[in-house]
C-alpha atoms as a PDB file:
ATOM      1  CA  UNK A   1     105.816 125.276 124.864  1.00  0.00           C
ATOM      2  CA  UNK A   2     106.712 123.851 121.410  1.00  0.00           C
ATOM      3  CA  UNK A   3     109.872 124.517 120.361  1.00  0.00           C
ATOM      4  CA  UNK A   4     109.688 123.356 116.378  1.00  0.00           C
ATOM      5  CA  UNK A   5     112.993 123.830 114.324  1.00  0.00           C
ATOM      6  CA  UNK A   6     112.653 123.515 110.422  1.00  0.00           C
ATOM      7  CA  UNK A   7     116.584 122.316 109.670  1.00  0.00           C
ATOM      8  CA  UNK A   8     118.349 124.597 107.369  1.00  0.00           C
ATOM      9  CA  UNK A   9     121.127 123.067 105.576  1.00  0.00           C
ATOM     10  CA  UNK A  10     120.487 124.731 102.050  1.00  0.00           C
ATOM     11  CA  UNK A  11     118.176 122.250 100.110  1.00  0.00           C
ATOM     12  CA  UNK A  12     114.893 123.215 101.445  1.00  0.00           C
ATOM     13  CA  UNK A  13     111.518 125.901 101.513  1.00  0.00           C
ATOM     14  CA  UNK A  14     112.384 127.015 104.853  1.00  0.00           C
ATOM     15  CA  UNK A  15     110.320 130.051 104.787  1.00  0.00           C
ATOM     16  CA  UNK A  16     107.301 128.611 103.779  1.00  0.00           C
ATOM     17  CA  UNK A  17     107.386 125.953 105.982  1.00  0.00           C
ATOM     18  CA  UNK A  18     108.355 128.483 108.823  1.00  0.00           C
ATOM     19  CA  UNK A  19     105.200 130.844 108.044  1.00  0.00           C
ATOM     20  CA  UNK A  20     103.118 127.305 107.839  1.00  0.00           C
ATOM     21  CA  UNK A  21     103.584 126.771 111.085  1.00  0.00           C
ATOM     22  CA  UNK A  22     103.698 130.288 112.546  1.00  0.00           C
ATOM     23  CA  UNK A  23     100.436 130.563 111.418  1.00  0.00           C
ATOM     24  CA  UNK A  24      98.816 127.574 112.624  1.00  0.00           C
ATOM     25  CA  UNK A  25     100.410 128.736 116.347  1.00  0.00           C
ATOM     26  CA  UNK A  26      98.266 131.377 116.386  1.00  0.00           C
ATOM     27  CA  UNK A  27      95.089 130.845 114.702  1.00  0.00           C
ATOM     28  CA  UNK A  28      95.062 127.017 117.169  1.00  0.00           C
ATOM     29  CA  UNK A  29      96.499 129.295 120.341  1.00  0.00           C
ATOM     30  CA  UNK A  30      99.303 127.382 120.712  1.00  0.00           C
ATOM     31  CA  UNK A  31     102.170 128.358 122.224  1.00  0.00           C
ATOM     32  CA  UNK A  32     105.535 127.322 119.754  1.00  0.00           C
ATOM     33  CA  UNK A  33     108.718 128.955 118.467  1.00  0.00           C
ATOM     34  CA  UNK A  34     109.488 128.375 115.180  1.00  0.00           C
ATOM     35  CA  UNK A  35     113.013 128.440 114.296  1.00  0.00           C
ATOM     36  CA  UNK A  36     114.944 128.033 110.859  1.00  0.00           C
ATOM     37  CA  UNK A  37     118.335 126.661 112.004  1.00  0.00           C
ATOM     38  CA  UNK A  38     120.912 124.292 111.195  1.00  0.00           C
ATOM     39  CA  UNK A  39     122.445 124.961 114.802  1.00  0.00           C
ATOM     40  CA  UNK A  40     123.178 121.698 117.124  1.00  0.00           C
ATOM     41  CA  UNK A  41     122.077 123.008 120.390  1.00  0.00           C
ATOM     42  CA  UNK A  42     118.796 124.523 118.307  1.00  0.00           C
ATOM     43  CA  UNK A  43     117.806 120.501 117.095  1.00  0.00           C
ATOM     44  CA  UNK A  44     118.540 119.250 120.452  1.00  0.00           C
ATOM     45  CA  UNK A  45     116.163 121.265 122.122  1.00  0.00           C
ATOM     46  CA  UNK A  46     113.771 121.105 120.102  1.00  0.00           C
ATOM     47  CA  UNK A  47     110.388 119.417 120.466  1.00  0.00           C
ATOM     48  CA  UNK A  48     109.823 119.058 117.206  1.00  0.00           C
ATOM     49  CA  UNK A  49     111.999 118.854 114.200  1.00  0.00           C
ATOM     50  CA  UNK A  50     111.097 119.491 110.259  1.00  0.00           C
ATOM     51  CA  UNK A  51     113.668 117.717 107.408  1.00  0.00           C
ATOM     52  CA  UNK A  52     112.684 119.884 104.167  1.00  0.00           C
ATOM     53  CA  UNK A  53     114.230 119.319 100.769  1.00  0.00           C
ATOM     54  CA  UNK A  54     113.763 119.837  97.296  1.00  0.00           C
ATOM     55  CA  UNK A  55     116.819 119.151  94.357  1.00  0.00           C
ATOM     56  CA  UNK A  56     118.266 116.066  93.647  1.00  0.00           C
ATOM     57  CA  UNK A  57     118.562 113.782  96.646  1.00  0.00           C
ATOM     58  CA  UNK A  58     122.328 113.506  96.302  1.00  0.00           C
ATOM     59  CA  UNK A  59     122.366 117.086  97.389  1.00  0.00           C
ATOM     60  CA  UNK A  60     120.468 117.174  99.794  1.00  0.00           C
ATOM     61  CA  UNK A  61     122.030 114.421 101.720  1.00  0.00           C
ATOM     62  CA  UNK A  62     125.500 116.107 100.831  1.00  0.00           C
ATOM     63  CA  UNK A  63     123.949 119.484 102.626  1.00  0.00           C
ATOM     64  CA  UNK A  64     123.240 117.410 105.678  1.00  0.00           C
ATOM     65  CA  UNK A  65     126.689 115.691 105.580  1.00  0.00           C
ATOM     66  CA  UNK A  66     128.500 119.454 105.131  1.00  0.00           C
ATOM     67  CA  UNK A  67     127.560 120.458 108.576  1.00  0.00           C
ATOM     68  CA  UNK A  68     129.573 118.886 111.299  1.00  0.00           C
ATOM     69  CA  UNK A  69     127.623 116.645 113.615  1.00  0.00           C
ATOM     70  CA  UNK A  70     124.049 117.405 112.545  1.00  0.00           C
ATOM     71  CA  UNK A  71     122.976 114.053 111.264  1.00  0.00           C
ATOM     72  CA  UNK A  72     124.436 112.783 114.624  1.00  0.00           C
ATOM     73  CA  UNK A  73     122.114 115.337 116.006  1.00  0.00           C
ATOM     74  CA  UNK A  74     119.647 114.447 114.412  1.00  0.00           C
ATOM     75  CA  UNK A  75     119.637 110.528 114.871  1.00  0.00           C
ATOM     76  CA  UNK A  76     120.094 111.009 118.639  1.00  0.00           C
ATOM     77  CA  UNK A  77     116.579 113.615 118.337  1.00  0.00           C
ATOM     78  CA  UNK A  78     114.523 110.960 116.389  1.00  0.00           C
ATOM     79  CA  UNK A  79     115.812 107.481 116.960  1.00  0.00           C
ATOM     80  CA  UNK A  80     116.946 108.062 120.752  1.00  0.00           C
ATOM     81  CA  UNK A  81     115.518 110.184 122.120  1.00  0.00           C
ATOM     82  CA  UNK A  82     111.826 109.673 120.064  1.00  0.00           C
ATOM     83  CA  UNK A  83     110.734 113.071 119.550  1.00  0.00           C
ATOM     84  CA  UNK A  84     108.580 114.195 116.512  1.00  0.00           C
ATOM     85  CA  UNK A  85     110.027 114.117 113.034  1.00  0.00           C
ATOM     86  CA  UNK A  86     108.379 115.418 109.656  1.00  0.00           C
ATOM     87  CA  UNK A  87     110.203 114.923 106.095  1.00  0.00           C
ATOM     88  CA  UNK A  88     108.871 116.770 103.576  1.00  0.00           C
ATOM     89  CA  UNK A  89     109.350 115.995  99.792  1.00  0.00           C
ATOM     90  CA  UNK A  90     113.337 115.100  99.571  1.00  0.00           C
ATOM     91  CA  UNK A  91     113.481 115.872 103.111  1.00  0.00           C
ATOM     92  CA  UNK A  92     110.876 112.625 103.504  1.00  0.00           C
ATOM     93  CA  UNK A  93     113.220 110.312 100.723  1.00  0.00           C
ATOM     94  CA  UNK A  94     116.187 111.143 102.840  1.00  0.00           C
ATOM     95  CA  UNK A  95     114.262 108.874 105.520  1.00  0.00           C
ATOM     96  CA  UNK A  96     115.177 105.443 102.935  1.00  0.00           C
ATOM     97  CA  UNK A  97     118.172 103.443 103.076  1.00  0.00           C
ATOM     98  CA  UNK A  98     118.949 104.376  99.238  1.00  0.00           C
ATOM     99  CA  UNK A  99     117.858 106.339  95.998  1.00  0.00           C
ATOM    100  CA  UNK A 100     118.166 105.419  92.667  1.00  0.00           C
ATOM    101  CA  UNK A 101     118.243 109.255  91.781  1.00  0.00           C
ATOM    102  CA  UNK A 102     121.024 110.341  89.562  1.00  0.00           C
ATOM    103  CA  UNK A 103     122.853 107.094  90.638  1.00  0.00           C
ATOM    104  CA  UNK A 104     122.941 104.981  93.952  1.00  0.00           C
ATOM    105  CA  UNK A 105     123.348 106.871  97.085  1.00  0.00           C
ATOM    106  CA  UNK A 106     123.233 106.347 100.369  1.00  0.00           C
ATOM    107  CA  UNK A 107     120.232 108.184 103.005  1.00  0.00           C
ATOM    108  CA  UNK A 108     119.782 107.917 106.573  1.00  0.00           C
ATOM    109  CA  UNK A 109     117.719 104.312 106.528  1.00  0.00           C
ATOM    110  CA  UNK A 110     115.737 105.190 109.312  1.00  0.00           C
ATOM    111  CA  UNK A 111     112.905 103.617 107.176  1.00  0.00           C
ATOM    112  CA  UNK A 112     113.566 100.470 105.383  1.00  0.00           C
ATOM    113  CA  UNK A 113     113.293 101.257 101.388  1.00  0.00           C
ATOM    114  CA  UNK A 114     114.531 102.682  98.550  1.00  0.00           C
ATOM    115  CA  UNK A 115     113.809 106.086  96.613  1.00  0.00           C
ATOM    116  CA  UNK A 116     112.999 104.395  92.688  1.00  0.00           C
ATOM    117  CA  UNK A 117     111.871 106.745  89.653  1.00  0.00           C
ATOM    118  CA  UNK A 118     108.207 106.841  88.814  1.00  0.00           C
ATOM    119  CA  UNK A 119     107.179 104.544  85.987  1.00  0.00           C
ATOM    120  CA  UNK A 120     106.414 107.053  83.007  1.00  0.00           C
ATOM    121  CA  UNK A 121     104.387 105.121  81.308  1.00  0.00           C
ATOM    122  CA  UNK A 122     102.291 108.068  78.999  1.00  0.00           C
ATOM    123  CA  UNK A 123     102.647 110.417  82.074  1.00  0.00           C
ATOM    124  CA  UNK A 124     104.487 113.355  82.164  1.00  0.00           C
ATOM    125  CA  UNK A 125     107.505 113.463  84.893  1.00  0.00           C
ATOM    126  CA  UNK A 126     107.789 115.557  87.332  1.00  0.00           C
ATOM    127  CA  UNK A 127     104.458 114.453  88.876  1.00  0.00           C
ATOM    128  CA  UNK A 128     103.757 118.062  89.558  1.00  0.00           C
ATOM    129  CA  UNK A 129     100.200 119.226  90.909  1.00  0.00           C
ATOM    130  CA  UNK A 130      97.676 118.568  93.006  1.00  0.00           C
ATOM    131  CA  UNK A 131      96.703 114.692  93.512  1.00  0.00           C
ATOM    132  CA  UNK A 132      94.825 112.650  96.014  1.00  0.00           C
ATOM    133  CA  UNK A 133      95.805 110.797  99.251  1.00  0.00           C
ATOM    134  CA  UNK A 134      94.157 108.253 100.674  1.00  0.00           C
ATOM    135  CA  UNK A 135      95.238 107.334 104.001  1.00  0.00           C
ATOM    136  CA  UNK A 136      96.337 103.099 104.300  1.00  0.00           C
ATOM    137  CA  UNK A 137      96.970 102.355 108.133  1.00  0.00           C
ATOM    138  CA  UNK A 138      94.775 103.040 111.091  1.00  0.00           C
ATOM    139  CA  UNK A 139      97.188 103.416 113.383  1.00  0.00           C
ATOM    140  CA  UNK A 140      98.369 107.157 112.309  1.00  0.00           C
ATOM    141  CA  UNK A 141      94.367 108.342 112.354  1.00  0.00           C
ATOM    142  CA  UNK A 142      95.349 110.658 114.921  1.00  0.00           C
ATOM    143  CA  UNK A 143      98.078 112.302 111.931  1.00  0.00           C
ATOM    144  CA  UNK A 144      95.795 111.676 108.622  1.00  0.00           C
ATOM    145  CA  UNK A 145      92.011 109.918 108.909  1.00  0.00           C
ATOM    146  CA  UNK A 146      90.496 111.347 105.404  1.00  0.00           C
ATOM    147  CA  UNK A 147      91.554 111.424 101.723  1.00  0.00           C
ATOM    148  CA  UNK A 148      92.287 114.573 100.646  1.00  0.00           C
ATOM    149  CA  UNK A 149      94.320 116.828  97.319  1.00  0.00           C
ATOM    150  CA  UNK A 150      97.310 117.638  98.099  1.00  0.00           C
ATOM    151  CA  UNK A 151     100.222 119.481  96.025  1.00  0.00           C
ATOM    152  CA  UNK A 152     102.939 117.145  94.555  1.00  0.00           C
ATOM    153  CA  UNK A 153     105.934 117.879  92.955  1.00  0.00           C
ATOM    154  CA  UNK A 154     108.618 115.252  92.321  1.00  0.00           C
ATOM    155  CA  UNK A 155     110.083 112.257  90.013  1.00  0.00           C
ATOM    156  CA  UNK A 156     110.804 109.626  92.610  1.00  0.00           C
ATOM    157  CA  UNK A 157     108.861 107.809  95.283  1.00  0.00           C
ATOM    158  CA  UNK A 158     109.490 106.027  98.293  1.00  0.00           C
ATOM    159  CA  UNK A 159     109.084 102.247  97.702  1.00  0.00           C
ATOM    160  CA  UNK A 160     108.796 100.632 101.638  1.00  0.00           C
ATOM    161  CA  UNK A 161     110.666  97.627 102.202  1.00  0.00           C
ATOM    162  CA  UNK A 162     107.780  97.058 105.059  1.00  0.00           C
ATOM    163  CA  UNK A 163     103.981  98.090 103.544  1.00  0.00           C
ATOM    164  CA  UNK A 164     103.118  98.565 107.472  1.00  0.00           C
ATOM    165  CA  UNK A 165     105.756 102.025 107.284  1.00  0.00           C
ATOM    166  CA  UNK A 166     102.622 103.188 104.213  1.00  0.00           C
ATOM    167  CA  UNK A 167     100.306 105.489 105.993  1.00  0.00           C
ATOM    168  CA  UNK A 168      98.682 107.179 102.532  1.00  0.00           C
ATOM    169  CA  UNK A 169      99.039 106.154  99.498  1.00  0.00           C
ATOM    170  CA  UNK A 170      98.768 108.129  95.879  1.00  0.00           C
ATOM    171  CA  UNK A 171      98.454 107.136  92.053  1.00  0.00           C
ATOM    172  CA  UNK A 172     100.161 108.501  89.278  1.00  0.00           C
ATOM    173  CA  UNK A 173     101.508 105.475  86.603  1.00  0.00           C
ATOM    174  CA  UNK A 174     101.518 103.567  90.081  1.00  0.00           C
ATOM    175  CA  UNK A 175     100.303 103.199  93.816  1.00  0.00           C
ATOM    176  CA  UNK A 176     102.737 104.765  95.445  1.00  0.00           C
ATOM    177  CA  UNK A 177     103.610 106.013  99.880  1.00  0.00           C
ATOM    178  CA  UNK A 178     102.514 109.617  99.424  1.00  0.00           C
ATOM    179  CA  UNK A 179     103.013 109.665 103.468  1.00  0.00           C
ATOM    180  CA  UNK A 180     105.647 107.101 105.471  1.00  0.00           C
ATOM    181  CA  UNK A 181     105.847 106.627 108.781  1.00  0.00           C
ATOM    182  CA  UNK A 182     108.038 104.534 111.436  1.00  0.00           C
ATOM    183  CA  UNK A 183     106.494 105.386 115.094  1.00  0.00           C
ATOM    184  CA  UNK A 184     107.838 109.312 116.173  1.00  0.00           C
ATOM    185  CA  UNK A 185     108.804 109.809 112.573  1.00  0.00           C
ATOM    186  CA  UNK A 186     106.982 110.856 109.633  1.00  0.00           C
ATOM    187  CA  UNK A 187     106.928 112.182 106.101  1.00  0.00           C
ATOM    188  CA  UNK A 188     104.951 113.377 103.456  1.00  0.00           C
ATOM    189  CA  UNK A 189     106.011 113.573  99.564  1.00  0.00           C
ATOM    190  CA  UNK A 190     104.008 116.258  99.165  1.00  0.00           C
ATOM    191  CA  UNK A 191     104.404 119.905 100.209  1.00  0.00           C
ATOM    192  CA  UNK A 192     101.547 120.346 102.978  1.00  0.00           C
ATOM    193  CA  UNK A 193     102.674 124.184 103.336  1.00  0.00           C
ATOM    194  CA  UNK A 194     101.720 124.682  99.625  1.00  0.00           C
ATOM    195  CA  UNK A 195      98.372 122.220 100.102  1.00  0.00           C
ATOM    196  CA  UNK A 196      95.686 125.234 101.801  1.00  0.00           C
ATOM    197  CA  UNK A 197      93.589 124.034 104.643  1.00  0.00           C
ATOM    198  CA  UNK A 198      94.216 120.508 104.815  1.00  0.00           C
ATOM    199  CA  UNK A 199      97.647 120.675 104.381  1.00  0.00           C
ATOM    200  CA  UNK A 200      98.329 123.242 107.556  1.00  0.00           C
ATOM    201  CA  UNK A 201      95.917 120.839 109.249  1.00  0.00           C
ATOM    202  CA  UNK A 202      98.114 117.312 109.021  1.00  0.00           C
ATOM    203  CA  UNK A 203     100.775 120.044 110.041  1.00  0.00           C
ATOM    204  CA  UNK A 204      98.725 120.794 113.303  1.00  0.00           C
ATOM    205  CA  UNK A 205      98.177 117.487 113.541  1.00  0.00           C
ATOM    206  CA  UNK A 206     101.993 116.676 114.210  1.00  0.00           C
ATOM    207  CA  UNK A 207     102.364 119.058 116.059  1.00  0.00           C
ATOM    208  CA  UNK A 208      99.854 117.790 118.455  1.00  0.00           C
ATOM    209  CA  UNK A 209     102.250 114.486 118.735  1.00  0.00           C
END
């Protein structure tokens, strides 16, 4: 049985993410519990974990930090013991070493980089909307194979210290990782619960990991 918990720590679209998966449980028959939970026994038996985020990245690492032992939690779930991991949006930036956002802070550096502001250039910031990605690396086929829209909303990107951690990749002013990934851990800078079919599919898809 999957046991997928969507960490709660304030910053995030818990809900939405939570029905996401619910519903691709039952229309794929499999068997999963999806929990919303911020609880240290909850991420340690989980299966699978999901990082949302949305707000300035400052934040959201601060709402990590605020509960005792979670990020310890959390780097045991993903970088010991190897089980699935899925950032989404901020909850993907927090992956880097550092952002640029609002200043220069620190994030978990479980993938080399830093979080950098788009280039604006004549476009408009946020890059909000739907925008294509086209998938970069072989290796995560099994996670994304074919380009597809999906819905963006954000000012910042993840600029990979190591292009081999680029799985997608999306324009807007620039190339940039529209999906990172470093073995059992993933994320997306787009919000696959808010991207219709395709999105809930590359959310099947790591589920199947």
């Amino acid at each position: 049985m999957k046991k997928i918990t969507i960490v709660d720590y304030g910053s995030g679209n818990v809900l939405s993410a939570q029905k996401s998966f619910i519903k691709i449980a039952k229309d794929n028959n499999i068997e999963a519990e999806v929990l919303i939970s911020k609880n240290l026994k909850d991420v340690k038996n989980s299966t699978h974990i999901v990082l949302p985020g949305q707000g300035a990245f400052s934040t959201c690492m601060n709402g990590l930090k605020n509960t005792d032992g979670l990020i310890d939690e959390l780097c045991e779930f993903a970088l010991i013991n190897k089980k699935p991991f899925l950032g989404i949006c901020v909850g993907m930036q927090m992956l880097a070493k550092t952002s640029e956002e609002n200043g220069t802070h620190m994030g978990l550096g479980w993938i080399d980089g830093k979080i950098k502001l788009l280039p604006k250039d004549s476009l408009k910031l946020p890059h909000m909307g739907w925008n294509l990605v086209i998938p970069t690396n072989s290796k995560y086929n099994n996670l994304i194979s074919t380009k597809n829209d999906y819905y963006f909303v954000h000012s910042y990107y993840f600029d990979c210290a190591n292009k081999d951690n680029i799985l997608a990749e999306t324009k807007y002013s620039t190339n940039f990782a529209s999906i990172v990934g470093k073995e059992n851990i993933y994320g997306v800078q787009f919000h696959p619960e808010k991207s219709s079919s395709q999105g809930l599919n590359l959310l099947k898809e790591f589920i199947k990991v």
